[in-house]
C-alpha atoms as a PDB file:
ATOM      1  CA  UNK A   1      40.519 -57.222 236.352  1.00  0.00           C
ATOM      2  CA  UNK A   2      41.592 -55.957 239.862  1.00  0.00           C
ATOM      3  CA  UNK A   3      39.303 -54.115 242.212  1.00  0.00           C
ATOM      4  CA  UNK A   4      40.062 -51.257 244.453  1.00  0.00           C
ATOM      5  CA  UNK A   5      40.364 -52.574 247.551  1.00  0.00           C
ATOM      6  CA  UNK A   6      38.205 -50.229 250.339  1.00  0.00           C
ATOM      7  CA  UNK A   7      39.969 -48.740 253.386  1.00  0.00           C
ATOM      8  CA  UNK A   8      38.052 -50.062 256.846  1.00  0.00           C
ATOM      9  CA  UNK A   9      36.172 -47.263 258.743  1.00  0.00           C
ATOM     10  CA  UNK A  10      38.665 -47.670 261.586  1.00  0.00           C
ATOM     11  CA  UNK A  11      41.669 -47.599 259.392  1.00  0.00           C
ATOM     12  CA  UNK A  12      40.250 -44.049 258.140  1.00  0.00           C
ATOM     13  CA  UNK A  13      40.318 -42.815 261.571  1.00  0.00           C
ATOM     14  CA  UNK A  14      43.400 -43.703 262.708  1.00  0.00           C
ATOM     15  CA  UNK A  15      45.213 -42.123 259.618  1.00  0.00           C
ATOM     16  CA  UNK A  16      43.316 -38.514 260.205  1.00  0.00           C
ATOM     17  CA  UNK A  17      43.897 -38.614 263.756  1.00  0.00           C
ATOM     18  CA  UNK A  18      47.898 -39.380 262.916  1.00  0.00           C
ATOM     19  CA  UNK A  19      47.250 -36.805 260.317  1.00  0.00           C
ATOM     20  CA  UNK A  20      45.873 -34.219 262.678  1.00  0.00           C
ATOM     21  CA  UNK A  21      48.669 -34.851 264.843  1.00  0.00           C
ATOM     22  CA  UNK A  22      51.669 -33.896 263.091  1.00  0.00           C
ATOM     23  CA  UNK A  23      49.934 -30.961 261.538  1.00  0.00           C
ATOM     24  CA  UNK A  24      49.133 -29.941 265.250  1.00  0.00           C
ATOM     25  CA  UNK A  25      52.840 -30.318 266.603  1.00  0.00           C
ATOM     26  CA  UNK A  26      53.662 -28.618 263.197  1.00  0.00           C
ATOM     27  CA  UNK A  27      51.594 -25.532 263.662  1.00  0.00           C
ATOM     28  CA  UNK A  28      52.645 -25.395 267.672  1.00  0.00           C
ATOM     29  CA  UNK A  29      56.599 -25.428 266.494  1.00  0.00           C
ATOM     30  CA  UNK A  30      55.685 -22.812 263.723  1.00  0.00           C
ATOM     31  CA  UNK A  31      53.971 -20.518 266.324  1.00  0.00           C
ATOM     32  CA  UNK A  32      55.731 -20.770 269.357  1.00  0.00           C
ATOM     33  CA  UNK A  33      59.099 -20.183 267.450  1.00  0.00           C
ATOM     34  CA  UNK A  34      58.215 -17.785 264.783  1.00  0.00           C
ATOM     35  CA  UNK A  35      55.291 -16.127 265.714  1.00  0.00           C
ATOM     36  CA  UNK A  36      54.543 -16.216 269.596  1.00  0.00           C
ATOM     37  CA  UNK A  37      58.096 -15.018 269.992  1.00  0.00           C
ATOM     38  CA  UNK A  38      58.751 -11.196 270.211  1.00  0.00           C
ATOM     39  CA  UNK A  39      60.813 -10.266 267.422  1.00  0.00           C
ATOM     40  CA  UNK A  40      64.287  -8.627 268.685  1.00  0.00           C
ATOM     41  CA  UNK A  41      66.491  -6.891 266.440  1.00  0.00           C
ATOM     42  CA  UNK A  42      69.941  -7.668 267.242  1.00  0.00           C
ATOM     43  CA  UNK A  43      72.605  -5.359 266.756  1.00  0.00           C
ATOM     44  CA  UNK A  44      75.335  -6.368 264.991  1.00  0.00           C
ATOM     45  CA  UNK A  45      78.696  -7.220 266.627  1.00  0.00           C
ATOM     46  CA  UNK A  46      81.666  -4.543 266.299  1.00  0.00           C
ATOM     47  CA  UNK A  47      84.781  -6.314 266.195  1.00  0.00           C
ATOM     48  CA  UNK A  48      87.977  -4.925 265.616  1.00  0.00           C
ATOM     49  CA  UNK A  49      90.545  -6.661 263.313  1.00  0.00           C
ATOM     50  CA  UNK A  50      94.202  -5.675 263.922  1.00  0.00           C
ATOM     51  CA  UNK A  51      95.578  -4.630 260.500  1.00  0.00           C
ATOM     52  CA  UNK A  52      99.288  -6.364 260.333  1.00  0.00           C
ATOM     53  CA  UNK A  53     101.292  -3.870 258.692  1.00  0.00           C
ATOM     54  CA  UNK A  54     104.025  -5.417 256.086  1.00  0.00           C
ATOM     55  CA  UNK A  55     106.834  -3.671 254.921  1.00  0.00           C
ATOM     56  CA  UNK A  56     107.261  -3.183 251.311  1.00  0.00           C
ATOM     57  CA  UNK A  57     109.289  -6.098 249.259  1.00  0.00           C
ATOM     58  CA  UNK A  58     113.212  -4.795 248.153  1.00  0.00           C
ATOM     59  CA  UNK A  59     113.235  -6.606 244.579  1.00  0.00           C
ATOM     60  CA  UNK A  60     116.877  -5.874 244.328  1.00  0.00           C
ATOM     61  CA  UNK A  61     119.016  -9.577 244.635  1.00  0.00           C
ATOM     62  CA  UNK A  62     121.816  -8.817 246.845  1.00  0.00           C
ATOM     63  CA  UNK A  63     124.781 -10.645 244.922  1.00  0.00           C
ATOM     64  CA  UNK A  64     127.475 -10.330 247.854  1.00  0.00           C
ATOM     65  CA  UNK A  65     127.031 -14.457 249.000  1.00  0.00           C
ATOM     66  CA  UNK A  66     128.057 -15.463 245.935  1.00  0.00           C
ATOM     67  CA  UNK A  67     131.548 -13.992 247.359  1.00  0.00           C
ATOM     68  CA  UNK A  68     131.864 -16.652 250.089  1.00  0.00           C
ATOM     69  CA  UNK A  69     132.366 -20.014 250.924  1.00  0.00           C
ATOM     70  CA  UNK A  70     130.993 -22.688 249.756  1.00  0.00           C
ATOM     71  CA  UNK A  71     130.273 -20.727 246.409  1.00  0.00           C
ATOM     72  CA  UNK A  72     133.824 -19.574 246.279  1.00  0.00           C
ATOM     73  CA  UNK A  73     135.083 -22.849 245.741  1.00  0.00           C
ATOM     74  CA  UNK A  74     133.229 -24.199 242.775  1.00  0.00           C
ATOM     75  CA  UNK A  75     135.121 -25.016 239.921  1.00  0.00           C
ATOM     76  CA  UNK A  76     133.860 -25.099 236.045  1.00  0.00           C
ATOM     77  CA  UNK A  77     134.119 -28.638 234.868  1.00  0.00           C
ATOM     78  CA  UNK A  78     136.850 -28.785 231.977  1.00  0.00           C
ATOM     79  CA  UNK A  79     134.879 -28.758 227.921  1.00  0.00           C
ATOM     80  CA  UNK A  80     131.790 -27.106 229.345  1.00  0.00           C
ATOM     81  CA  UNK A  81     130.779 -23.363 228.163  1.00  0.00           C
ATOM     82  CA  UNK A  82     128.930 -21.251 230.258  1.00  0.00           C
ATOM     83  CA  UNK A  83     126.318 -20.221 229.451  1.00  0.00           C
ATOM     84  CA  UNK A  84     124.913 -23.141 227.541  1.00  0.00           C
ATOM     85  CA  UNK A  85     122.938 -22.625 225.086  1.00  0.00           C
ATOM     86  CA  UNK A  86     120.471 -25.028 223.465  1.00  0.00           C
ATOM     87  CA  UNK A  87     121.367 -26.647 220.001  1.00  0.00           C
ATOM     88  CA  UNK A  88     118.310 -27.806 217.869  1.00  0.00           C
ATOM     89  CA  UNK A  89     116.609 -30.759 219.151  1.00  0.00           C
ATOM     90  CA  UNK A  90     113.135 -33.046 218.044  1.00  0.00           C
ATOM     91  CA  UNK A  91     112.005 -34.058 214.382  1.00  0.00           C
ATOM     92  CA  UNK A  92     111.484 -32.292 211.251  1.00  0.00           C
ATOM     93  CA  UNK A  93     108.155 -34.972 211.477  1.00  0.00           C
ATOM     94  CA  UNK A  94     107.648 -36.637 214.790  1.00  0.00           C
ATOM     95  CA  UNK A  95     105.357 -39.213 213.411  1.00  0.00           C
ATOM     96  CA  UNK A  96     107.356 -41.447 211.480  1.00  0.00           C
ATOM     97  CA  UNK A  97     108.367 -44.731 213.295  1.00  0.00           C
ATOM     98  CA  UNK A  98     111.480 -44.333 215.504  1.00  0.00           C
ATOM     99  CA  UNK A  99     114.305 -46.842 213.944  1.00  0.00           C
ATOM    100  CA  UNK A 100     115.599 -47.704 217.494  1.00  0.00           C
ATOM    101  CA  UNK A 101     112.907 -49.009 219.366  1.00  0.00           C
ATOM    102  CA  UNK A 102     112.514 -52.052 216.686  1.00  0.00           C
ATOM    103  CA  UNK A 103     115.810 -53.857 216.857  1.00  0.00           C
ATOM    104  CA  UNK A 104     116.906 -56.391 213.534  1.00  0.00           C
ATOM    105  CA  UNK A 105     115.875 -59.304 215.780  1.00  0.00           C
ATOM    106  CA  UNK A 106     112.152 -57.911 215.934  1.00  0.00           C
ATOM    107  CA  UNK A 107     111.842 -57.621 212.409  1.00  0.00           C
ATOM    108  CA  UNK A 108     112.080 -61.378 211.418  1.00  0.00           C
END
C-alpha cells in the first residue's frame, strides 16, 4: 500500500515564498499598467481616403479589328461548316464494359 510521502518544513517555505513572488510581480504589473495609470481617452484618427473615381464600363464589342490584318487573312479550311454544331455524343448506358479497351489477345 503506498504512503503519502510528507513535504519537509523547508520545502513548504520555499514554495510560498516562490508563490508569493509571482503573485507580487503579478499584482505590481496589474496595477502599475491598468490601474495606477491615468486613463486617457484617445481620440480617434481622421484620415482621409481618396475616392478613385472609375468611369463607367461601355459593354458594346467594337467589331472594326476584325477588319484588319492578321484577321483579314484567315481562310476557312475546305469540308468544315461554320458554325459547328454538336452531333449526339456518350452512351444510351455508360456502364456496360467498353469493347475496345479488352483486345482478342486479353480474352484468352
Amino acid at each position: 500500500m503506498l504512503v503519502p510521502k510528507k513535504m519537509k518544513s523547508s520545502r513548504k517555505l520555499l514554495l510560498l515564498a516562490i508563490t508569493v513572488i509571482v503573485l507580487g510581480v503579478i499584482i505590481y504589473l496589474l496595477y502599475t499598467n491598468f490601474i495606477a495609470g491615468s486613463i486617457e481617452i484617445v481620440k480617434p484618427l481622421k484620415i482621409e481616403i481618396p475616392v478613385m473615381v472609375i468611369s463607367p464600363v461601355n459593354p458594346e464589342l467594337k467589331t472594326d479589328f476584325l477588319n484588319k490584318k492578321p484577321y483579314t487573312d484567315l481562310k476557312n479550311p475546305s469540308g468544315v461548316k461554320l458554325p459547328v454544331t454538336a452531333s449526339i455524343t456518350g452512351r444510351s448506358n455508360p456502364f456496360l464494359p467498353l469493347l475496345f479497351i479488352f483486345s482478342s489477345a486479353d480474352k484468352k
